[in-house]
Structures are given as structure tokens and as C-alpha cells.
N, C-alpha and C. Protein backbone atom coordinates (compact mmCIF):
# COMPACT_ATOMS: atom_id res chain seq x y z
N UNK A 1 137.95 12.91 -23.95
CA UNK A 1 138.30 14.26 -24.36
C UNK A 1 137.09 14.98 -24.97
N UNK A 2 136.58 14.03 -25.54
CA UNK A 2 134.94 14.59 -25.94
C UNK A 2 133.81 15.83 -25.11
N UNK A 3 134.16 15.23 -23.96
CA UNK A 3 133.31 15.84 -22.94
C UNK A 3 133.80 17.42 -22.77
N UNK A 4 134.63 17.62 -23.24
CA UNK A 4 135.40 18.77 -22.56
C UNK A 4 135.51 19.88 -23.68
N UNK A 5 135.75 19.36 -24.90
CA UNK A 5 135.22 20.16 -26.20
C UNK A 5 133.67 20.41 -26.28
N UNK A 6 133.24 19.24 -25.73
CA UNK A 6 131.65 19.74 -25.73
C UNK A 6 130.86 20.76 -24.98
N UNK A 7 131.97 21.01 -24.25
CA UNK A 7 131.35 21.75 -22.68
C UNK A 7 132.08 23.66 -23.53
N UNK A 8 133.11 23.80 -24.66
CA UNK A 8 133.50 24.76 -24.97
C UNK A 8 133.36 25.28 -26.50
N UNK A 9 133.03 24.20 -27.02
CA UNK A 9 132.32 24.16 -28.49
C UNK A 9 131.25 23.45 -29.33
N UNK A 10 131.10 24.27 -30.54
CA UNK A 10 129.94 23.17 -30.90
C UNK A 10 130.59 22.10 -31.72
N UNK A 11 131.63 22.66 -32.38
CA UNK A 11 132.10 21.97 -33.64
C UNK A 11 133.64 21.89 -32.90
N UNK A 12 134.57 20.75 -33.45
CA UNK A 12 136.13 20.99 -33.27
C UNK A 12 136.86 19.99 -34.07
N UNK A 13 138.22 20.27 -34.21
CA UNK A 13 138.64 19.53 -35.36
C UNK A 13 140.10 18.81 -34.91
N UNK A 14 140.29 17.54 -35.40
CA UNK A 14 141.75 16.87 -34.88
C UNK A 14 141.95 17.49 -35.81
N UNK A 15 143.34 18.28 -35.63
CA UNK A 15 144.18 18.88 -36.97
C UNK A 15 145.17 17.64 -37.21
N UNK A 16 145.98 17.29 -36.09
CA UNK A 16 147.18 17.22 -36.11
C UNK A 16 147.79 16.85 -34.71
N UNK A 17 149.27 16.21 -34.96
CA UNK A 17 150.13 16.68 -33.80
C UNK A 17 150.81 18.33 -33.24
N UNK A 18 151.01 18.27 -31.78
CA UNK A 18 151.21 19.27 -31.44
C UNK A 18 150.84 20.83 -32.17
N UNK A 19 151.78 21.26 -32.60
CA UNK A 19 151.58 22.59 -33.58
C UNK A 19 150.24 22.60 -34.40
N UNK A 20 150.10 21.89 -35.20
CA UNK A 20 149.16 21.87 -35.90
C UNK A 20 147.80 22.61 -35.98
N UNK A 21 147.18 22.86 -34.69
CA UNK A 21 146.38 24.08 -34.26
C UNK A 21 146.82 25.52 -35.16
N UNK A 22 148.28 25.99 -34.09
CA UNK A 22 148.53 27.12 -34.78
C UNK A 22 148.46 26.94 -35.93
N UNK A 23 149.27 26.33 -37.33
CA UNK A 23 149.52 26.13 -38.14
C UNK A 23 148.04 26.50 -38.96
N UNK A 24 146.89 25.63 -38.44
CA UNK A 24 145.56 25.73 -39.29
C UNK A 24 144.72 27.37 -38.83
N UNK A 25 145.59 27.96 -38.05
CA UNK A 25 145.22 29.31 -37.57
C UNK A 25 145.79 30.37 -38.63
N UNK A 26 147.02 30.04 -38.99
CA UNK A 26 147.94 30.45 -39.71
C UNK A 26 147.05 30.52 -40.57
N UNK A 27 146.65 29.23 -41.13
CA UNK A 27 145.90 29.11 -42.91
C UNK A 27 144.63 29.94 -43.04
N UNK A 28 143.66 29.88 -41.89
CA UNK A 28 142.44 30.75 -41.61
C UNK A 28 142.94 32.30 -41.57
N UNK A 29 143.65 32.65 -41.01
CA UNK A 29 144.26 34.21 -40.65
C UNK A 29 145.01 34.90 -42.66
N UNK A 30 145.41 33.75 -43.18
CA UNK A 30 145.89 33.85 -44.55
C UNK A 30 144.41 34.36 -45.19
N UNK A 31 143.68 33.76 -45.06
CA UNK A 31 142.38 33.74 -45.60
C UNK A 31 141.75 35.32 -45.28
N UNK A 32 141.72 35.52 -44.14
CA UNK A 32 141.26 36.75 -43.21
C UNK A 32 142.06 38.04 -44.12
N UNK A 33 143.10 37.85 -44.02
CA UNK A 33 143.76 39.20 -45.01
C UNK A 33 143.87 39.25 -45.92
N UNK A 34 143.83 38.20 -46.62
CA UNK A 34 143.38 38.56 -48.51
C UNK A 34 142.05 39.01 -47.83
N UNK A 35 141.26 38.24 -47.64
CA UNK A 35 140.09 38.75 -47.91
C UNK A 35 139.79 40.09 -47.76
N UNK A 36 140.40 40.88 -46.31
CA UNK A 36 139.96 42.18 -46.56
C UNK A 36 140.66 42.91 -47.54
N UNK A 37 141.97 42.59 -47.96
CA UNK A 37 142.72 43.14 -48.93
C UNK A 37 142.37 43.38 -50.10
N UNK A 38 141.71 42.26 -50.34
CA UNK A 38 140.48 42.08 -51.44
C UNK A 38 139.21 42.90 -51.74
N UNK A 39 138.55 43.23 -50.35
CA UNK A 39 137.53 43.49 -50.06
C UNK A 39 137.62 45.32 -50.43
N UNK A 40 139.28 45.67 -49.57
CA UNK A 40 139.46 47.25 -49.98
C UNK A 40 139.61 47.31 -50.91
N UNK A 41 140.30 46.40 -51.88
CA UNK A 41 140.31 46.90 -53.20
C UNK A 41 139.25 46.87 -53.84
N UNK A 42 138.29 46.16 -53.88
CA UNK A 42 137.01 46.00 -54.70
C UNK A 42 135.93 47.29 -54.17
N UNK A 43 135.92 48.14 -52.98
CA UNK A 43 135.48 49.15 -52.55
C UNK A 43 136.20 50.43 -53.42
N UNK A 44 137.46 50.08 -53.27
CA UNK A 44 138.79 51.30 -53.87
C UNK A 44 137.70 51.26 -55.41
N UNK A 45 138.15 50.43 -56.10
CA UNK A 45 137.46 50.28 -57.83
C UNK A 45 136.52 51.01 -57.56
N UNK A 46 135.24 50.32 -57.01
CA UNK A 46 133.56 51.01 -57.05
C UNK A 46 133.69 52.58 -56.88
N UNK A 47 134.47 52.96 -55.88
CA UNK A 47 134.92 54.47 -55.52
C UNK A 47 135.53 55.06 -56.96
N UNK A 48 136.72 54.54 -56.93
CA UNK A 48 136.78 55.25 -58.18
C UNK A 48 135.71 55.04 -59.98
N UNK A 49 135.33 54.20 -59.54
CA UNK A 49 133.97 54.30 -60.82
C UNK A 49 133.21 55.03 -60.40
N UNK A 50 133.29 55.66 -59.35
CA UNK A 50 132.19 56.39 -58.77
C UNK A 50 130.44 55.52 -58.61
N UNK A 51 130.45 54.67 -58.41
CA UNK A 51 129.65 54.05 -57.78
C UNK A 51 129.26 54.37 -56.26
N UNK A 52 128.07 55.14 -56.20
CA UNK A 52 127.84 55.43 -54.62
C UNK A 52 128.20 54.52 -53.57
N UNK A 53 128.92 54.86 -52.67
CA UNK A 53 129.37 54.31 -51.64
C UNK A 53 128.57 53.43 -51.16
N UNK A 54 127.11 54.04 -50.48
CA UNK A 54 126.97 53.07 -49.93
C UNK A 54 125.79 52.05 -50.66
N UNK A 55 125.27 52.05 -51.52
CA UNK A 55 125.08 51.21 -52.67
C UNK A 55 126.45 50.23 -52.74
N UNK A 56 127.05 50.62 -53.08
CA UNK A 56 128.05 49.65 -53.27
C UNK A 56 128.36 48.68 -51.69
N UNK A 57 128.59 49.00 -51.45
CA UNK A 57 128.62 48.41 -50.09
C UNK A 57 127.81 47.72 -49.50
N UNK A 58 126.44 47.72 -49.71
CA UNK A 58 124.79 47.15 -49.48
C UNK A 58 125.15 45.99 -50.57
N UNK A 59 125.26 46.32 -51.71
CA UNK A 59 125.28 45.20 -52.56
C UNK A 59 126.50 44.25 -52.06
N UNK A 60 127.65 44.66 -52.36
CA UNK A 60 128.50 43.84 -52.03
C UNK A 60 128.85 42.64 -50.42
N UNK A 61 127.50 43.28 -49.51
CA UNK A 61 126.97 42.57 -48.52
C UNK A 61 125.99 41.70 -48.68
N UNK A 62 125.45 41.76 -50.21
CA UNK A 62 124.63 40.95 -50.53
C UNK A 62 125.15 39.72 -51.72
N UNK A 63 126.56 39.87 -51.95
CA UNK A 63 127.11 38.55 -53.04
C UNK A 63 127.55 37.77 -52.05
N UNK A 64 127.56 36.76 -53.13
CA UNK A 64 127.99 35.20 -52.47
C UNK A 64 129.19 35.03 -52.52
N UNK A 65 130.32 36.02 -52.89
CA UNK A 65 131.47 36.28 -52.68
C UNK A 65 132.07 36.75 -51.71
N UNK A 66 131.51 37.18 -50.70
CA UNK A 66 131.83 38.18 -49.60
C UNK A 66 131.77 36.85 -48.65
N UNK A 67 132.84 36.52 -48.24
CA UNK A 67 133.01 35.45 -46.76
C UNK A 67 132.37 36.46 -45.32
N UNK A 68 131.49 35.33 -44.81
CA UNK A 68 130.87 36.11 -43.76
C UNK A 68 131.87 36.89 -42.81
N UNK A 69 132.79 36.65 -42.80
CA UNK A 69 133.68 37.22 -41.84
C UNK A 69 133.95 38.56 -42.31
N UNK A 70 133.51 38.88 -43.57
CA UNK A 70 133.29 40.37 -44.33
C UNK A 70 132.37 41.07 -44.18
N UNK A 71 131.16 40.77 -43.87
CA UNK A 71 130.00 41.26 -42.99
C UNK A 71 130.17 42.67 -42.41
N UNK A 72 130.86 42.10 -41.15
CA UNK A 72 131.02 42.96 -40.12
C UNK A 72 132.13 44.29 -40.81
N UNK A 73 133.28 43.85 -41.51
CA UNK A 73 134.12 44.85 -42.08
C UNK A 73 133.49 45.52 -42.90
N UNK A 74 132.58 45.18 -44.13
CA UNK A 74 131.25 45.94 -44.74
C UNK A 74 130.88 46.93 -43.74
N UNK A 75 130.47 46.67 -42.59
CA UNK A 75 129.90 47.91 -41.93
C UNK A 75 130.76 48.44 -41.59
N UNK A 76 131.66 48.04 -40.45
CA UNK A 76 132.71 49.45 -40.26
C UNK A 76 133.20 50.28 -41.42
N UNK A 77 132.99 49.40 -42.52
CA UNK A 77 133.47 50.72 -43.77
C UNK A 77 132.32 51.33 -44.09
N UNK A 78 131.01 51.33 -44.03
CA UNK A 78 130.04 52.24 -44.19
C UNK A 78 130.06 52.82 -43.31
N UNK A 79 130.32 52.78 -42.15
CA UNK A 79 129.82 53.43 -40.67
C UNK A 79 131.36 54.39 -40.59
N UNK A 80 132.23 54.19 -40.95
CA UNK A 80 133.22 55.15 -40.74
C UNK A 80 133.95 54.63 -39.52
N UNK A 81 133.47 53.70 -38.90
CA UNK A 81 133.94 53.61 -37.54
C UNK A 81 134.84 52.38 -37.52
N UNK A 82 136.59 52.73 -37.05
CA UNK A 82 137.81 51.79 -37.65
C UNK A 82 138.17 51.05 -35.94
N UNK A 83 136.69 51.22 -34.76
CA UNK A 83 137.65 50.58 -33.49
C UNK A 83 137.77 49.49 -33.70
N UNK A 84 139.02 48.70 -32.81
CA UNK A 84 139.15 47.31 -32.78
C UNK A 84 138.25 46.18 -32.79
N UNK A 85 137.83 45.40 -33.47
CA UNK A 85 137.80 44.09 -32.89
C UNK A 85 138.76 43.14 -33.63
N UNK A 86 139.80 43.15 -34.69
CA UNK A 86 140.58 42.70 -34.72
C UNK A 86 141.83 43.56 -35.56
N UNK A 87 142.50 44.06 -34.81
CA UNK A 87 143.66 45.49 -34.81
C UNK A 87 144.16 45.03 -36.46
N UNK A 88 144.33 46.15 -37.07
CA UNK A 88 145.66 45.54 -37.99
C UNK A 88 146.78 45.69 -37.97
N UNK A 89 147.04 45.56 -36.57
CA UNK A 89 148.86 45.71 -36.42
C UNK A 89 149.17 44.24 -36.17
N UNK A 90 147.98 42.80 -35.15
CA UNK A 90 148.01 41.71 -35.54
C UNK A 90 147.40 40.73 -36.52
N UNK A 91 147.42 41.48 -37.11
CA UNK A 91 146.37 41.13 -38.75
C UNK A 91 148.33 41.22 -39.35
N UNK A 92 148.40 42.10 -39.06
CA UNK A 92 150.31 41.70 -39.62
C UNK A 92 151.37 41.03 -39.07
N UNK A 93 150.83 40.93 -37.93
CA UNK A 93 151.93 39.91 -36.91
C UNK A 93 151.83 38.70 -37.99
N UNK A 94 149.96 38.15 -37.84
CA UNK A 94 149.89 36.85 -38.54
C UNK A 94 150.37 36.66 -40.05
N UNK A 95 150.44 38.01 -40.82
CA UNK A 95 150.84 37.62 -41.84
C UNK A 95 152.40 37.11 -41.81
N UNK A 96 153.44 37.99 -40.82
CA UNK A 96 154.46 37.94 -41.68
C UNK A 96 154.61 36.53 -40.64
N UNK A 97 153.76 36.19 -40.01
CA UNK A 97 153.96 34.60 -39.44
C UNK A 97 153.67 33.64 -40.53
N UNK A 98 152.55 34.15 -41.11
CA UNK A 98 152.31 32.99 -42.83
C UNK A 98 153.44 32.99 -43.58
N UNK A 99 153.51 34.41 -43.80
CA UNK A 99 154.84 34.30 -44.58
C UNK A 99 156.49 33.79 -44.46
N UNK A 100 156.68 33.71 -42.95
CA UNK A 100 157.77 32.67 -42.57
C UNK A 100 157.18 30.92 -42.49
N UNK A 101 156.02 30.88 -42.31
CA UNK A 101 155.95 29.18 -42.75
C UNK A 101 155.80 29.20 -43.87
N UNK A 102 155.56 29.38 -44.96
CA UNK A 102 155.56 29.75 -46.82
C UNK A 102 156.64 29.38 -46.71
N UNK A 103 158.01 30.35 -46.10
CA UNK A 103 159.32 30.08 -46.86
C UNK A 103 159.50 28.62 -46.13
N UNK A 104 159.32 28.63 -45.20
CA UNK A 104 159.92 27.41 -44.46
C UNK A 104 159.31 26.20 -44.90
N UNK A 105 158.07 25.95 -45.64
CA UNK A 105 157.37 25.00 -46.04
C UNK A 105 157.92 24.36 -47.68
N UNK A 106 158.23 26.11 -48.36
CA UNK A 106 158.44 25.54 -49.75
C UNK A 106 156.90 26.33 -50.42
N UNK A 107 156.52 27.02 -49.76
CA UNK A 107 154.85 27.47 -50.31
C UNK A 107 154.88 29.08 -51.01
N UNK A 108 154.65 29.40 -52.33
CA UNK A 108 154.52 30.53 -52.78
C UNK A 108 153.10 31.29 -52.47
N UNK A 109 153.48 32.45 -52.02
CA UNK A 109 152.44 32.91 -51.69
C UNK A 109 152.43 34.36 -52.22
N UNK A 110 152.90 34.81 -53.51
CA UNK A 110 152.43 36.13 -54.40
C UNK A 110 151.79 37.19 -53.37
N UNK A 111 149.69 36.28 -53.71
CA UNK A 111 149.28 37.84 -53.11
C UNK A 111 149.21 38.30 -51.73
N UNK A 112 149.86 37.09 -50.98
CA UNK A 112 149.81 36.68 -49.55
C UNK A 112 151.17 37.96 -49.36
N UNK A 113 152.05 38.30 -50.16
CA UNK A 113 153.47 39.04 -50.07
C UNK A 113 152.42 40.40 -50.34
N UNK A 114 151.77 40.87 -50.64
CA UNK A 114 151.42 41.91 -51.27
C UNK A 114 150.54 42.54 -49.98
N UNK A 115 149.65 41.52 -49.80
CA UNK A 115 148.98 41.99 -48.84
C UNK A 115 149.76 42.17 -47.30
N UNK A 116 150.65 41.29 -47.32
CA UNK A 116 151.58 41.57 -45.84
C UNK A 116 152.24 42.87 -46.37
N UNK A 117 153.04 43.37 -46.95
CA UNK A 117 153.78 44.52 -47.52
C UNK A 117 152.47 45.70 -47.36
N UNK A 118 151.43 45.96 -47.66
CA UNK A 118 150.35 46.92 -47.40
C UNK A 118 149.75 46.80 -45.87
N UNK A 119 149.98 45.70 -45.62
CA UNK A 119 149.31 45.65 -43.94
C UNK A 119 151.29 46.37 -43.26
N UNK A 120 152.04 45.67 -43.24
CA UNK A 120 153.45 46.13 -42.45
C UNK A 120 153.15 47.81 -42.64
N UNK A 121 152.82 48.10 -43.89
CA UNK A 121 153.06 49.36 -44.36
C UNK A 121 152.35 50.68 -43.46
N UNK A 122 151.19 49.90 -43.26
CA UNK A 122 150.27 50.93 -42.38
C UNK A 122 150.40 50.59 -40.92
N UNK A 123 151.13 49.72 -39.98
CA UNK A 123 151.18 49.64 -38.90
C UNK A 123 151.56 50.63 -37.93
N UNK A 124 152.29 50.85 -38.41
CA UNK A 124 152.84 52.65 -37.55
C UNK A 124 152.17 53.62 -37.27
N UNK A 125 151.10 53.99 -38.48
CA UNK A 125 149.76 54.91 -38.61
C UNK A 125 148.46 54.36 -38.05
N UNK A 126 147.96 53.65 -38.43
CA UNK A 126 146.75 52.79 -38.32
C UNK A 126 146.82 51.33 -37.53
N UNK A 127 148.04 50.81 -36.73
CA UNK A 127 147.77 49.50 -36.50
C UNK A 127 147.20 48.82 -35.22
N UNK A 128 146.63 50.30 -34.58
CA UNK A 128 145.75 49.82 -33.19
C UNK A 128 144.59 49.66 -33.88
N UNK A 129 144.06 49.89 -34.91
CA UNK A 129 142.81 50.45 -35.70
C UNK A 129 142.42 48.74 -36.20
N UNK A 130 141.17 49.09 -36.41
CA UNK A 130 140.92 47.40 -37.14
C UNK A 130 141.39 47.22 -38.32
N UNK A 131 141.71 46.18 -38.21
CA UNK A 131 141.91 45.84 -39.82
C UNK A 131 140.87 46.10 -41.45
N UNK A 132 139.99 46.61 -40.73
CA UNK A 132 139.22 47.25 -41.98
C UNK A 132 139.73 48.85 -42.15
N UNK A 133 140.19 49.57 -41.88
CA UNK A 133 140.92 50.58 -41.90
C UNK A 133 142.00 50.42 -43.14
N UNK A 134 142.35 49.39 -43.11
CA UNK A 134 143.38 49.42 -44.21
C UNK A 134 142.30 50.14 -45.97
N UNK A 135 141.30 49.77 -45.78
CA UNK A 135 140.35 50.28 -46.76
C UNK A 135 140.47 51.83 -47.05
N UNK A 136 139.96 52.51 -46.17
CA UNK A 136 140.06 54.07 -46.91
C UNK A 136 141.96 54.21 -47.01
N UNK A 137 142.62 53.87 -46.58
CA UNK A 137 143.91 53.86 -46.71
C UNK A 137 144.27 53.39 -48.20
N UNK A 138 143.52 52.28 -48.97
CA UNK A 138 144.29 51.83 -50.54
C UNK A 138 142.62 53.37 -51.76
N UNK A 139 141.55 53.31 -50.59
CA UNK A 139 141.49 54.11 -51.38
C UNK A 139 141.55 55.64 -51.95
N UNK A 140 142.31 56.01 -50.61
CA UNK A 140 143.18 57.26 -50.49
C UNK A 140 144.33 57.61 -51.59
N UNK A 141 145.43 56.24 -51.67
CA UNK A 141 146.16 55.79 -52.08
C UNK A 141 146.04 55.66 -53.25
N UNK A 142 144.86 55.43 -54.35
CA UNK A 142 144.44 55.30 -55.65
C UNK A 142 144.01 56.53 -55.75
N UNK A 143 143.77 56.72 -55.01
CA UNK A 143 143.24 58.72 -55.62
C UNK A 143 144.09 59.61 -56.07
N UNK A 144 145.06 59.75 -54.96
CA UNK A 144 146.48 60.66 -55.12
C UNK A 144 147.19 59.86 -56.68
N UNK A 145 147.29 58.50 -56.78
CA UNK A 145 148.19 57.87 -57.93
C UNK A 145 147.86 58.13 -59.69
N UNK A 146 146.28 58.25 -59.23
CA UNK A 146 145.70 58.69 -60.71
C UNK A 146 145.72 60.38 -61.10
């Protein structure tokens, strides 16, 4: 079986029986939407401290907090530009898929509920759009609230 992962990857991992793939997709994709959820909110703050945009954004491409997979969402939020490369209308499929193995597992998942409830929320408006879009959306959203 070796030969054949080698011929399609560099790295690969026995998860498990059957399911188990999805399942560790599930846990990575959990990861993927906090993080940007995270990521808009920590943009939302700097905005409202009024911290120049894109200063803020340069820096925050430069902490060791920012999972590389934030990189690329860093720029589409400087660049203004929300096309796909990963929609957030299935950036919510996967959540409320985390969130039915949570219940089904026995697993609390707080900000994992918070962030699915803000991703469901914008699907109708924004969910062909990438999932970095959800960003000027919470900090739209903090503007009008204050």
C-alpha cells in the first residue's frame, strides 16, 4: 500500500478503521473555523482600536500565532478580495458536521457552537464567498453594536 501513497503524497497517516479519515477531517476543519473566527475577531478589535488596517494585518502575518493556513486569509482580508478557495457556505456544512459528532461523541464544544451559529448565520448572504469574508461581516457587526 506504500507504493501508492507514495506515488500521491509526501506524508500520510493510519488514522483508523473505516470512517476515521473523515472523522480526522472533521477535527482539522474544527480547527480551520475557529481559527478564522478567531482571526476576524482579532482584526474586528485592531479596527476598532483603530489600529491601521493594514499594519495590523502585516503584523499579525508575522506572529507565531497565526496557523499557516491564515496566511492566505490575511491577504484576502487586506486585498479586499472574498473569491473562493474555500466557500463559507462549506466551512458550515463542516461545522454543523463537527457539531453533530460533539453531540454524538459526548464532546463539548462552546466556541465550536459560536462559531457554527456566525458561519450558518451568513450563508444566505455571503456563502459562495470564502470563508474569510466572514471578517468584514463581525467587523461591520461591532460597529453598528457600539
Amino acid at each position: 500500500m506504500c507504493p501508492i501513497f507514495q506515488s500521491i503524497a509526501r506524508q500520510w497517516f493510519l488514522i483508523g478503521p473505516g470512517s476515521s479519515g473523515v472523522q480526522m477531517k472533521l477535527v482539522v476543519n474544527l480547527l480551520l473555523g475557529l481559527d478564522m473566527q478567531a482571526t476576524a475577531e482579532a482584526v474586528s478589535l485592531g479596527e476598532h482600536l483603530q489600529i491601521d488596517r493594514s499594519v495590523l494585518l502585516d503584523v499579525l502575518a508575522k506572529t507565531a500565532v497565526i496557523a499557516p493556513a491564515m496566511l492566505g486569509k490575511l491577504k484576502k482580508i487586506k486585498d479586499g478580495d472574498y473569491s473562493p478557495e474555500f466557500p463559507l457556505r462549506l466551512m458550515s456544512k463542516d461545522m454543523d458536521l463537527v457539531m453533530d459528532a460533539a453531540r454524538t461523541s459526548g464532546a463539548e464544544l462552546p466556541a465550536a457552537a459560536v462559531a457554527q451559529s456566525v458561519l450558518a448565520s451568513n450563508v444566505s448572504t455571503i456563502g459562495d464567498r470564502d470563508l474569510a469574508a466572514i471578517t468584514p461581516f463581525l467587523v461591520d457587526r461591532n460597529s453598528t453594536m457600539a
